[in-house]
Each structure stands twice: as structure tokens, then as C-alpha cells.
Protein backbone atom coordinates (compact mmCIF):
# COMPACT_ATOMS: atom_id res chain seq x y z
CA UNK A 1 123.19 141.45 114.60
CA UNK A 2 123.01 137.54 113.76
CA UNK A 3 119.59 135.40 113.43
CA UNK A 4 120.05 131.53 113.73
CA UNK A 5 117.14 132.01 110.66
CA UNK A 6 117.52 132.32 107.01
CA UNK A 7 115.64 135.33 105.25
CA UNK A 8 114.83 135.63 101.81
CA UNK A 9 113.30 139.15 101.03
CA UNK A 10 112.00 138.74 97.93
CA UNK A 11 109.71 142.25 95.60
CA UNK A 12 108.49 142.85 92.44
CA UNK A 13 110.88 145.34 91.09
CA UNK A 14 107.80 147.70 89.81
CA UNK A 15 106.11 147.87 92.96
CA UNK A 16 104.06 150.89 93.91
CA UNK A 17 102.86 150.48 97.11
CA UNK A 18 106.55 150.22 99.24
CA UNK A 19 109.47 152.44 98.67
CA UNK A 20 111.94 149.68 97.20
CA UNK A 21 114.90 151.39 97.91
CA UNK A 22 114.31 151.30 101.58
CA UNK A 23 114.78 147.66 101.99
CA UNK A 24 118.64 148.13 100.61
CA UNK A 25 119.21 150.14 103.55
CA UNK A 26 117.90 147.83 106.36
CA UNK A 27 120.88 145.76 107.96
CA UNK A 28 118.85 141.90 107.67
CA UNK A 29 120.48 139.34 109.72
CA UNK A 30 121.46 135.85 107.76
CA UNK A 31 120.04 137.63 105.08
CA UNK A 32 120.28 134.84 102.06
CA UNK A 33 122.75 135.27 99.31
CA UNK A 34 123.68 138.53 101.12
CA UNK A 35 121.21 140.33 99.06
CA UNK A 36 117.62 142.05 98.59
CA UNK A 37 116.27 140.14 95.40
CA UNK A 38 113.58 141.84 92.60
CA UNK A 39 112.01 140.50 90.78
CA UNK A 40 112.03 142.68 87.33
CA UNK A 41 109.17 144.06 85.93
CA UNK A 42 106.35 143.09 88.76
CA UNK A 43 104.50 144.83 91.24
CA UNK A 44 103.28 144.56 94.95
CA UNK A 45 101.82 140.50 94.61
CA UNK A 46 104.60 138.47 92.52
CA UNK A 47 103.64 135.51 94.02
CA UNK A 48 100.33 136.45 92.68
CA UNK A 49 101.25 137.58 89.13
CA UNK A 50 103.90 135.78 87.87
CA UNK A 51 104.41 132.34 90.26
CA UNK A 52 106.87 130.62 87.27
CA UNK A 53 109.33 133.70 88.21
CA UNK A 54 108.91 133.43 92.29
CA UNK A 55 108.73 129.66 92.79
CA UNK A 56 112.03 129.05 91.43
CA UNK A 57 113.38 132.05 93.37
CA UNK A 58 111.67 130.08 96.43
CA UNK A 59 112.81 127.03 95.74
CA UNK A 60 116.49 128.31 95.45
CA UNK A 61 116.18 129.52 98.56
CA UNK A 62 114.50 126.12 100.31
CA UNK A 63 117.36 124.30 99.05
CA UNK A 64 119.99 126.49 100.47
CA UNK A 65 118.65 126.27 103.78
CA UNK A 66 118.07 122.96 103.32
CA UNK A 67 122.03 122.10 102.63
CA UNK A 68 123.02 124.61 105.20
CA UNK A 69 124.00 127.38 102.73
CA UNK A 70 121.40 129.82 103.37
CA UNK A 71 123.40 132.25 105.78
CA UNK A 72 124.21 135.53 104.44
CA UNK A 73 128.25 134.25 104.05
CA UNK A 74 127.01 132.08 100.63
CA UNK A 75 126.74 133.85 97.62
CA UNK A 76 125.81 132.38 94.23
């Protein structure tokens, strides 16, 4: 399966309220870097609780798609 649009799925790491392992199993289309990114140590809301570790993780992302590297072929 292909999607002409870039997906970031982006966690806390320490979330409680979805079964993290789940999402490595699902087969995303143009998923970016080709990977499922946690962030370490965080819980359900990291864009609540710790924005100076998502934004940059967002912005990464932005970019990417920006320049045309945010297909799932691009890896950092």
C-alpha cells in the first residue's frame, strides 16, 4: 500500500493508555523515516508535557516533507 502523504507517528514511550507495541506492527504507508518514533520517558500527551522534545521531532519532519524527503525510502 502507497499514500501520496507523509506520516509521522509520533508517542510518548511511557504511555499508558495505548498498547505501544501495536503501532510496530501496523504496515503505514510513506511512513517517515521508515519508522514509529517515541519519545522516551513520556506518556499519552507529549505535545502536552514536554513540547522542547516534540517540536523539534515536528519540525524534522516539516522539513522533510518540505524538501521532498519525507517518503518512507529516506532514512536519517
Amino acid at each position: 500500500m502507497s499514500s501520496p502523504v507523509p506520516l509521522a507517528v509520533v508517542n510518548g514511550g511511557a504511555d499508558r493508555l495505548v498498547n505501544l507495541d501495536y503501532f510496530d506492527t501496523v504496515a503505514y504507508a510513506n511512513l517517515w523515516q521508515g519508522l514509529y518514533h517515541r519519545l522516551s520517558g513520556l506518556g499519552h500527551a507529549p505535545f502536552w508535557e514536554a513540547q522542547e522534545e516534540l517540536t523539534p521531532v515536528l519540525e524534522r519532519f516539516l522539513r522533510d516533507v518540505e524538501t521532498g524527503r519525507g517518503t518512507n525510502f529516506y532514512k536519517d
